[in-house]
N, C-alpha and C. Protein backbone atom coordinates (compact mmCIF):
# COMPACT_ATOMS: atom_id res chain seq x y z
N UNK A 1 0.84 -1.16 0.00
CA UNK A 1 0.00 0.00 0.00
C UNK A 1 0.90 1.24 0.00
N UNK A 2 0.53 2.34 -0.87
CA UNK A 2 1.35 2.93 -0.91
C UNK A 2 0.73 4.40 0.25
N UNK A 3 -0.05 4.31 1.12
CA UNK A 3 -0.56 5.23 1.79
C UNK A 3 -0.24 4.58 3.53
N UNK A 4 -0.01 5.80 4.46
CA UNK A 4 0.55 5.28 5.47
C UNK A 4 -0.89 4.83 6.74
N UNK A 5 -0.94 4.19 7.83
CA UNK A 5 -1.86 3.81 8.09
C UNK A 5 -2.66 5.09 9.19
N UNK A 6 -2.31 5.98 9.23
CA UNK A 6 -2.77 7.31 10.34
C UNK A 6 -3.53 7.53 8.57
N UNK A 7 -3.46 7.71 7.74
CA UNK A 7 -4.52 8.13 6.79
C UNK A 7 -5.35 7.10 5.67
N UNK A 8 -4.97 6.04 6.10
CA UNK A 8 -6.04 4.90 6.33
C UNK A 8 -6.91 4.94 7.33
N UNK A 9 -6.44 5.04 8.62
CA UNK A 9 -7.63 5.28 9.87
C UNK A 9 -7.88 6.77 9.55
N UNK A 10 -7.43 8.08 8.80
CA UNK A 10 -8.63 9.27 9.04
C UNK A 10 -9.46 8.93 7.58
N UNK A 11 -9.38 7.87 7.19
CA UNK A 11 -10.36 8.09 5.76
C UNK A 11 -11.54 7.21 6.35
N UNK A 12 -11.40 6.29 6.85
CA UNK A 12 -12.56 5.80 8.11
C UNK A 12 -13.05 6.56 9.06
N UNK A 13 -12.53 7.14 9.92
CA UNK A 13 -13.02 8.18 10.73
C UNK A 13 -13.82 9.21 10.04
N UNK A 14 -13.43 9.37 9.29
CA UNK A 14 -14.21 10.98 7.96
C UNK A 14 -15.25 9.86 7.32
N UNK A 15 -15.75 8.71 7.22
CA UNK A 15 -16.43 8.30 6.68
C UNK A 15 -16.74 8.01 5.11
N UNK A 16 -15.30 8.34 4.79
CA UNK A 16 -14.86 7.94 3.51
C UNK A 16 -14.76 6.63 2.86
N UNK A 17 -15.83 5.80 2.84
CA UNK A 17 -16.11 4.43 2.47
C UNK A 17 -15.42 3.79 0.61
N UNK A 18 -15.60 4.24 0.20
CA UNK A 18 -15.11 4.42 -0.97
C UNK A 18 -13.73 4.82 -1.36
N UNK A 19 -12.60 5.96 -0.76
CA UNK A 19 -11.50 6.01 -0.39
C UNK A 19 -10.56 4.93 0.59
N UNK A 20 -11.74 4.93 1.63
CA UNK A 20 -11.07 3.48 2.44
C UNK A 20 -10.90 1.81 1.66
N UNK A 21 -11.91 1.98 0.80
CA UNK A 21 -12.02 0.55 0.25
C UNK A 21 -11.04 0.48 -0.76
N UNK A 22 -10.61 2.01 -1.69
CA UNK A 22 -9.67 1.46 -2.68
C UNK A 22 -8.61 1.47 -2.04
N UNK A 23 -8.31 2.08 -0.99
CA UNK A 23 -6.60 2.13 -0.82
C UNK A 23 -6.51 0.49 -0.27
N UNK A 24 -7.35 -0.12 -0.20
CA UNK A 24 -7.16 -1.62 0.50
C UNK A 24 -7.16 -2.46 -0.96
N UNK A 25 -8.10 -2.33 -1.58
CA UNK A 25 -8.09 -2.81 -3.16
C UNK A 25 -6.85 -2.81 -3.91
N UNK A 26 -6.08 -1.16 -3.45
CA UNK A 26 -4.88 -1.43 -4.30
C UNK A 26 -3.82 -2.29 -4.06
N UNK A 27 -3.78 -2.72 -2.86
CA UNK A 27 -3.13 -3.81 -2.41
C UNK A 27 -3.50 -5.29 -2.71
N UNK A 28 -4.77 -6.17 -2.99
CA UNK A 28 -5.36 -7.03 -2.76
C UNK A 28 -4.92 -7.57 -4.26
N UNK A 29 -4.30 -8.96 -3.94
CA UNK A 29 -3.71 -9.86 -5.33
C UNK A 29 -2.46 -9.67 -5.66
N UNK A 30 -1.79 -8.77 -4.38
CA UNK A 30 -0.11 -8.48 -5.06
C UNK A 30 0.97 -8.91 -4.32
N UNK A 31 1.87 -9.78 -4.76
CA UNK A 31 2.65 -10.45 -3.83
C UNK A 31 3.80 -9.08 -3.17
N UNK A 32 3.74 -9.90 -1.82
CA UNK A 32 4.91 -9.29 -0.79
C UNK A 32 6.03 -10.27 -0.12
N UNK A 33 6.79 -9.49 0.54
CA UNK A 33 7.94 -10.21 1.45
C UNK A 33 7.65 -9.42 2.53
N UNK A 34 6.91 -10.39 3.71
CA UNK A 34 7.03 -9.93 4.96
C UNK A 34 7.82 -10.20 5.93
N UNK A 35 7.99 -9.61 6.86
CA UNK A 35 8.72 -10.29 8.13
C UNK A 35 7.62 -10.22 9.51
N UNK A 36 7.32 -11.48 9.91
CA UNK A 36 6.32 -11.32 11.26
C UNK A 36 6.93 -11.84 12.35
N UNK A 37 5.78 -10.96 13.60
CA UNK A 37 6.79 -11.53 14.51
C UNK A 37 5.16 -12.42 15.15
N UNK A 38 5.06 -13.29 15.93
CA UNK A 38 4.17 -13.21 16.23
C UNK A 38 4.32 -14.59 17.77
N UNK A 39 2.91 -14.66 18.77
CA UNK A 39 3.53 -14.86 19.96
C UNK A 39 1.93 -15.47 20.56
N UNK A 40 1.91 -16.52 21.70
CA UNK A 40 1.20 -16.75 21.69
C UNK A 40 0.63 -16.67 23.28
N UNK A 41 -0.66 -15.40 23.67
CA UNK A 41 -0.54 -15.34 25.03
C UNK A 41 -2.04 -15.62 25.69
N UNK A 42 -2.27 -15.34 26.74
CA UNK A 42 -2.64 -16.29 27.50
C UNK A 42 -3.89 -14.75 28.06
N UNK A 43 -5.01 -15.13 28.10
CA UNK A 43 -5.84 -14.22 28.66
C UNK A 43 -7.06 -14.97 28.94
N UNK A 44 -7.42 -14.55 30.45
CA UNK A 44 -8.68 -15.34 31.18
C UNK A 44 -8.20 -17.08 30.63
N UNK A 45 -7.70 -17.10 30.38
CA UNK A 45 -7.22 -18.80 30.73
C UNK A 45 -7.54 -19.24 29.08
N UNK A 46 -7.52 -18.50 28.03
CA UNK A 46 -7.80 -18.85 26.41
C UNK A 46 -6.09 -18.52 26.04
N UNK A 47 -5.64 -18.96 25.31
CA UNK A 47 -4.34 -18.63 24.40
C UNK A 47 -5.06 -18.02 23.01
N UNK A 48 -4.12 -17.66 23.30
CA UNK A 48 -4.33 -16.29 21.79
C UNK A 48 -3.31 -15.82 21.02
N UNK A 49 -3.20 -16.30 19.76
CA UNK A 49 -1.76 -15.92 19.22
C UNK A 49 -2.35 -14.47 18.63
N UNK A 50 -1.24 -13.69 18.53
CA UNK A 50 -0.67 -12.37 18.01
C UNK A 50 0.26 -12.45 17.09
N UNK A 51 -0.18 -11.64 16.29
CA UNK A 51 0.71 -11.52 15.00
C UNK A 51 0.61 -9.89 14.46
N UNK A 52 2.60 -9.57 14.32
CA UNK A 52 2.75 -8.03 14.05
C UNK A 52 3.39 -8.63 12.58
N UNK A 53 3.23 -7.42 11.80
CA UNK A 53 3.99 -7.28 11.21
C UNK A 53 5.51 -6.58 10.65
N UNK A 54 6.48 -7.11 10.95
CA UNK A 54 7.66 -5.87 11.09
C UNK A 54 8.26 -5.21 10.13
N UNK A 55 7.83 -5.89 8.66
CA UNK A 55 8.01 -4.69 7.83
C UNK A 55 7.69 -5.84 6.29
N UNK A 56 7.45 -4.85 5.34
CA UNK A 56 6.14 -5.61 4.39
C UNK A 56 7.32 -4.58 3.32
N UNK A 57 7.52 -5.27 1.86
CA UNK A 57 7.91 -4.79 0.99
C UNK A 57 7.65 -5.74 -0.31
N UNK A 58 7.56 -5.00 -1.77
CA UNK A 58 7.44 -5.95 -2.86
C UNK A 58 8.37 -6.99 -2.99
N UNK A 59 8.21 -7.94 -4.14
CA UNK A 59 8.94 -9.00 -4.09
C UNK A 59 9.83 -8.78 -5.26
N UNK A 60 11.31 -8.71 -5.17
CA UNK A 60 12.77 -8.44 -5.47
C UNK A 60 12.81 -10.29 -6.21
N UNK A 61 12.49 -10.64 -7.31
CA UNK A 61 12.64 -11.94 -7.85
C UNK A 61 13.90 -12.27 -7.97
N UNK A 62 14.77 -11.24 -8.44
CA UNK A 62 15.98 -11.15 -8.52
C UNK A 62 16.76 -11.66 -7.42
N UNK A 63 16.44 -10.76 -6.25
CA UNK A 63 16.79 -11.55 -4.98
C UNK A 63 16.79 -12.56 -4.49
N UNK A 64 15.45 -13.19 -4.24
CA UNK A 64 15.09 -14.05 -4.06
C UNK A 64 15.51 -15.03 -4.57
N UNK A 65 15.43 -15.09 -5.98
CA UNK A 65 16.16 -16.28 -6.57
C UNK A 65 17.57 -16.45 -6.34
N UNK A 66 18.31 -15.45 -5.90
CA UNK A 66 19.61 -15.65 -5.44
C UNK A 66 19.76 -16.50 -3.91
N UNK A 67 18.66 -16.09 -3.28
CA UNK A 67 18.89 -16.66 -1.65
C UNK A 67 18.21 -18.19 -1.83
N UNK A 68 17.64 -18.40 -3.05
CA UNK A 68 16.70 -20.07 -3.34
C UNK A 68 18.06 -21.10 -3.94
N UNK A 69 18.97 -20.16 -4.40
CA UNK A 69 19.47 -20.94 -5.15
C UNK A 69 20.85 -21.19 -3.77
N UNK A 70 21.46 -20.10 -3.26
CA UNK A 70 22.22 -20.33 -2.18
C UNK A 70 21.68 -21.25 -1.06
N UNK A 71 20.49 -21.32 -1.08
CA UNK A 71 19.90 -22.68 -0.09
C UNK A 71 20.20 -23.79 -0.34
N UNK A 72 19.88 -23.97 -1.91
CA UNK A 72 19.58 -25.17 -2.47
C UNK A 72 21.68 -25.83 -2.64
N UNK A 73 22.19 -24.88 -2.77
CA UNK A 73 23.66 -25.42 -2.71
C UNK A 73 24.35 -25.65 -1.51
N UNK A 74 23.69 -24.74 -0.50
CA UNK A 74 23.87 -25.16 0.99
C UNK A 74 23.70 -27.16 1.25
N UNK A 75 22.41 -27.38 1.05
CA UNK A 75 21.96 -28.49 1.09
C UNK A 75 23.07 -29.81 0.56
N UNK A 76 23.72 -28.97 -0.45
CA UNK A 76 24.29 -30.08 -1.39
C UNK A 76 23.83 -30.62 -2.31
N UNK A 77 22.17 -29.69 -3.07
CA UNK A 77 21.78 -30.36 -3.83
C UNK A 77 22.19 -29.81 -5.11
């Protein structure tokens, strides 16, 4: 998404239904590389996992295929 999330939450707050829905649309069907952290805690006696996200960017194929292929020779295959 290319909009930050303090004006994602004021386009909801202002009741901007239609602004709120595309900036989510423009995201929806497009691959990413995330990093999560996530943890699993304990409230009134239920577990409950949590999940953040610590930082979200497009996908670098280029890259990637460099760190698939350094795996795959790690292995020995």
């Amino acid at each position: 998404m290319n909009i930050p999330a303090a004006e994602v939450a004021k386009l909801k707050e202002q009741g901007n239904q239609d602004a709120y829905k595309s900036a989510f649309l423009a995201a929806t069907f497009q691959t990413f590389v995330m990093r999560l952290r996530s943890k699993a805690e304990e409230y009134q006696n239920e577990r409950r996992a949590r999940h953040h996200i610590m930082s979200i960017k497009p996908v670098d194929y280029g890259h990637e295929s460099k760190v698939i292929l350094k795996d795959i020779h790690s292995y020995g295959l």
